[in-house]
Protein backbone atom coordinates (compact mmCIF):
# COMPACT_ATOMS: atom_id res chain seq x y z
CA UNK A 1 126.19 79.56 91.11
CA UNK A 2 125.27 80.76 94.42
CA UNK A 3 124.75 78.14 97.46
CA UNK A 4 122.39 78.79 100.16
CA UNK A 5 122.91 77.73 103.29
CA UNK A 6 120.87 77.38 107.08
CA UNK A 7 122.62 79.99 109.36
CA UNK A 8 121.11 78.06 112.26
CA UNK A 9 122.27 74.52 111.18
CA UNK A 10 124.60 75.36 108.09
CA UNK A 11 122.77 73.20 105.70
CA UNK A 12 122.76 73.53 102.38
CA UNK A 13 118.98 74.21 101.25
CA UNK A 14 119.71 75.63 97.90
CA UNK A 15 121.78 75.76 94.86
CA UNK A 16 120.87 78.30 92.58
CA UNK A 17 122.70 78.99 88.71
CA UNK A 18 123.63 82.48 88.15
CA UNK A 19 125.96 83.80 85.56
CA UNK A 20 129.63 82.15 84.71
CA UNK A 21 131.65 84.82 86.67
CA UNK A 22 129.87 86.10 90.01
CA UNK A 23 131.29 88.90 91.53
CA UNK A 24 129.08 90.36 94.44
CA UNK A 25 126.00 89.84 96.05
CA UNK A 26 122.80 92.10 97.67
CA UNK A 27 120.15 90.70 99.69
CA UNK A 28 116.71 92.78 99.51
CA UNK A 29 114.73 91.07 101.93
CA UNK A 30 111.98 93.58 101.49
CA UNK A 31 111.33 92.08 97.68
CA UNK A 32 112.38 88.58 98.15
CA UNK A 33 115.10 89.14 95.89
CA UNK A 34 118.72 88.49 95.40
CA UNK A 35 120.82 90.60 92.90
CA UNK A 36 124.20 89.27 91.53
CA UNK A 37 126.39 91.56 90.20
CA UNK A 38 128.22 89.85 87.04
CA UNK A 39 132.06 90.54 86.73
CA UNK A 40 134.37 89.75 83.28
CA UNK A 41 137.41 88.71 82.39
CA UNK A 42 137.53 90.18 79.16
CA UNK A 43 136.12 93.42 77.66
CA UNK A 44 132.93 94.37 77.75
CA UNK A 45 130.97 93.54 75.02
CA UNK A 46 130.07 97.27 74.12
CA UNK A 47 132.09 97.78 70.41
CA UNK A 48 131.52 101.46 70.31
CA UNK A 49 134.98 103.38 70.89
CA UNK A 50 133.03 106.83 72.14
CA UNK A 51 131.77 105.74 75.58
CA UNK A 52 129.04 108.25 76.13
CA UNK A 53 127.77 106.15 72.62
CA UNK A 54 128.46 102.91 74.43
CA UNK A 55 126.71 104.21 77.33
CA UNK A 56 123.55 105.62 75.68
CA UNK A 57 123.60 102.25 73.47
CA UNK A 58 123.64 99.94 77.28
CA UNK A 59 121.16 101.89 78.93
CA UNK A 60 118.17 100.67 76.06
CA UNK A 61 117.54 97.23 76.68
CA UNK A 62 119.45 94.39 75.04
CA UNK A 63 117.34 91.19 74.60
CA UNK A 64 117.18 88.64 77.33
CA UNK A 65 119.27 86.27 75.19
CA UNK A 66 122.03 88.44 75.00
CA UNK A 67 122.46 89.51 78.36
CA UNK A 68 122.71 85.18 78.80
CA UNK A 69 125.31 84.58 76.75
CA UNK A 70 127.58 87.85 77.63
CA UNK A 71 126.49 89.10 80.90
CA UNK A 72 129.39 91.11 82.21
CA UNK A 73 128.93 93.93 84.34
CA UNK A 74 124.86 93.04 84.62
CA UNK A 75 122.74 92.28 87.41
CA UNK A 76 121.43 89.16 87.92
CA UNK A 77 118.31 88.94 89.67
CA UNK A 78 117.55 85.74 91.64
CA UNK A 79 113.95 84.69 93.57
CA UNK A 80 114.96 84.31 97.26
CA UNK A 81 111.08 82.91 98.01
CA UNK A 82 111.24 80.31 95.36
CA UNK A 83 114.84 79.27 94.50
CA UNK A 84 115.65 78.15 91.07
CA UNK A 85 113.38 80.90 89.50
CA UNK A 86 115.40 82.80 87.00
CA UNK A 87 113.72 86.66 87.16
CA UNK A 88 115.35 89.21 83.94
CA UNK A 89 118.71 90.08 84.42
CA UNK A 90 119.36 94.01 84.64
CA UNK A 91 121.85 96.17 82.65
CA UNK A 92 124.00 98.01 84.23
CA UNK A 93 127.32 98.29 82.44
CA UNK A 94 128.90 101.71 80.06
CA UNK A 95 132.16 101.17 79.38
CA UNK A 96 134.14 99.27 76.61
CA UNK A 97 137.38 99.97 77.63
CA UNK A 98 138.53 98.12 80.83
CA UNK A 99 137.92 95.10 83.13
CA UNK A 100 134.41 94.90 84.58
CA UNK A 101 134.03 94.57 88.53
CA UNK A 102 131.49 96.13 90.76
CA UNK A 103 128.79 95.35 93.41
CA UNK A 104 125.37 96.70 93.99
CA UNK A 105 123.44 98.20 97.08
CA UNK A 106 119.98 98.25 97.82
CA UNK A 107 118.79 99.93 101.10
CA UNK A 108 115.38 99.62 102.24
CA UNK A 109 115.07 103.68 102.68
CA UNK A 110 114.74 103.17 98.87
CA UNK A 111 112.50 100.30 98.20
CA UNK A 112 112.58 100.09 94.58
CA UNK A 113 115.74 101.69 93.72
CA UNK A 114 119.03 99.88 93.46
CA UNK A 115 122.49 101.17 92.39
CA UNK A 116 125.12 99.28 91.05
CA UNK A 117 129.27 100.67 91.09
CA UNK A 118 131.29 99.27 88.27
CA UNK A 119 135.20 99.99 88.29
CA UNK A 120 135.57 100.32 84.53
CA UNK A 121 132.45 103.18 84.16
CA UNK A 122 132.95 106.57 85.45
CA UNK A 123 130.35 106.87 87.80
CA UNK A 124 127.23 104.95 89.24
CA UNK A 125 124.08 103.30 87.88
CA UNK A 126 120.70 103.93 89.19
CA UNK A 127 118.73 101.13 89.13
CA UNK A 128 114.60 101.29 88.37
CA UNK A 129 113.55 97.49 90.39
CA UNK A 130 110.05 97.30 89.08
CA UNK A 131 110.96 98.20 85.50
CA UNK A 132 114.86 96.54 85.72
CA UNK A 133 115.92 99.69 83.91
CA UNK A 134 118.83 101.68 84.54
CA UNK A 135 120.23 104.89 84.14
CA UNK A 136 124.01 106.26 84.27
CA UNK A 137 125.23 109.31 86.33
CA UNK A 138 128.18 110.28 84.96
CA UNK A 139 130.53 111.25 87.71
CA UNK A 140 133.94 111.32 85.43
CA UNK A 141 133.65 115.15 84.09
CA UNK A 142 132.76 116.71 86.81
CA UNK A 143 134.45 115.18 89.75
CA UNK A 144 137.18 113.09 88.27
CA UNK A 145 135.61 109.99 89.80
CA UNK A 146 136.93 107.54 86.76
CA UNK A 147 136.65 104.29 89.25
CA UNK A 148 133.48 104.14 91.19
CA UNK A 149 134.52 101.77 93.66
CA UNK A 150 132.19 101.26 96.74
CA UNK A 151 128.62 102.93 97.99
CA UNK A 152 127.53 103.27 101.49
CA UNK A 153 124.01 104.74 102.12
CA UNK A 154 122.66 106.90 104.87
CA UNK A 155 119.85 106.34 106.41
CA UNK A 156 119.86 109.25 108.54
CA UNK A 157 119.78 111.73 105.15
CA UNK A 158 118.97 109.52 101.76
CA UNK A 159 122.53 110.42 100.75
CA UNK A 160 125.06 107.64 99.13
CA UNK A 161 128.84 108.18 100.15
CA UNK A 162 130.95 107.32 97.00
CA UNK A 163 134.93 105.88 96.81
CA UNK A 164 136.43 106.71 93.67
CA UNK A 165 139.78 104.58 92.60
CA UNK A 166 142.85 106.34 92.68
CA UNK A 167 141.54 109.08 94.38
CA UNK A 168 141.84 110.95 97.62
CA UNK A 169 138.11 112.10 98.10
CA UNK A 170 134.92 110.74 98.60
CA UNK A 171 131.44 111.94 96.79
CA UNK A 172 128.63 112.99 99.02
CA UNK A 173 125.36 112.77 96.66
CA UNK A 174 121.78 113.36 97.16
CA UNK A 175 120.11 109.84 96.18
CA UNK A 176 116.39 111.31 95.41
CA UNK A 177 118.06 114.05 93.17
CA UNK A 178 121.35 112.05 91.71
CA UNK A 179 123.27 115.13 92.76
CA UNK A 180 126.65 115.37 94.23
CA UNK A 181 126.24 117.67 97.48
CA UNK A 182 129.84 118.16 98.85
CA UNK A 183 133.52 116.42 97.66
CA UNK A 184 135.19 115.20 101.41
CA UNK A 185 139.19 115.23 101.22
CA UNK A 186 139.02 111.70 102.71
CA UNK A 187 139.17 108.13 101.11
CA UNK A 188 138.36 104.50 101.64
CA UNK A 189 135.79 102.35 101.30
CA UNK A 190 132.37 103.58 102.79
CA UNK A 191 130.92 101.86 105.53
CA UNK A 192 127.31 103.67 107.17
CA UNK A 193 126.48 102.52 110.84
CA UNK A 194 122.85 101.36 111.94
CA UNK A 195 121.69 104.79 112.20
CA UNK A 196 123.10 106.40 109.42
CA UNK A 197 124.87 109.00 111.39
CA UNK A 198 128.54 108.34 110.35
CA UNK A 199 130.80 106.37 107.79
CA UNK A 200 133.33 104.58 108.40
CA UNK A 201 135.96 104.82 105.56
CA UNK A 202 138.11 101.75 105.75
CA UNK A 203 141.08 102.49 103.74
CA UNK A 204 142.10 101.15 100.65
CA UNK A 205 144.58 97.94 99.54
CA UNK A 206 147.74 99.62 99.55
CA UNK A 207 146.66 103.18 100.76
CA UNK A 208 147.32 103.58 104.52
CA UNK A 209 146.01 99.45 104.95
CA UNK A 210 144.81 99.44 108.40
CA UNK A 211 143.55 102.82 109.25
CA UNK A 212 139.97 103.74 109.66
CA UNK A 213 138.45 107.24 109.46
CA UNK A 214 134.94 108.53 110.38
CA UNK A 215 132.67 111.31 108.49
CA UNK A 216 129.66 112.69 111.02
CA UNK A 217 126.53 112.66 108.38
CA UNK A 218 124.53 116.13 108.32
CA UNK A 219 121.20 116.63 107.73
């Protein structure tokens, strides 16, 4: 579930069911919405063993009732301007092969476009608001990004700033053309300030804990 609470006064004013394991949480005040991002303990429910199969099978829309009953890895989108309104949830998972954890990031240079970072899929899911669809970018091949871990977004440039797990680089990609720009030599998790004109890269459990680097964004 996810409680709601008065900033001002710390009230309580709503209680709101979501799915059995919440992981993360977005706020897009621009929509009114809330989107949950659905963890497991267990695998994923995919049973193909060739994950570009699993993937191509996750991306077409599974029926309402099954996202309910096994939601891990989805998106769960709540009504922040009427509470208790259960909107479709989104799916946004590839893998069948490991734990499912991840969050999702919304930025309002990109009204209707979400993304959502799962640490069992090999790269990042673009996520289509109005139609709830999503699409993979497979990141795994190409760049060795096996973990996506974190996103930060610029909003100086329209470019996300990836973490990978278990790696000692960062992915630079174009978010209107789902391209991967440049590969930095530096690693954390992705932080963008106000202005968009540098992340922070906050380093990893275990890797360095305590340090903080900083990459100047480009046009």
């Amino acid at each position: 579930r996810v409680l709601v609470f008065d900033a001002h006064t710390g009230g309580i004013i709503a209680d709101v069911k979501t799915c059995s394991s919440p992981f993360r949480l977005e706020v897009a005040p621009w929509r009114n919405e809330i989107y949950v991002h659905c963890s497991s303990t267990e695998l994923s429910n995919c049973s193909s063993n060739d994950v570009h199969a699993c993937t191509a099978s996750q991306n077409m829309s599974r029926p309402e009732d099954q996202l309910r009953e096994n939601p891990d890895g989805v998106i769960d989108v709540i009504s922040s301007s009427s509470w208790g309104v259960r909107n479709p949830f989104i799916d946004a998972v590839s893998s069948s092969k490991a734990l499912i954890h991840g969050d999702v990031y919304t930025s309002p240079e990109f009204p209707q476009i979400a993304w959502s970072t799962n640490y069992a899929d090999a790269g990042l899911h673009k996520i289509n608001l109005e139609t709830r669809q999503s699409t993979f970018i497979e990141l795994g091949k190409a760049y060795g990004c096996n973990n996506a871990v974190s996103l930060a977004i610029s909003a100086k440039n329209r470019h996300g700033f990836l973490a990978c797990n278990h790696g000692d680089f960062s992915l630079e990609m174009d978010l209107d053309s789902d391209q991967v720009v440049h590969v930095h030599k530096i690693s954390g998790i992705p932080h963008a300030t106000k202005d968009g004109k540098f992340i922070a890269m906050a380093s990893l459990p275990g890797d360095n804990e305590g340090s903080l680097q900083f990459l100047k964004v480009w046009h």
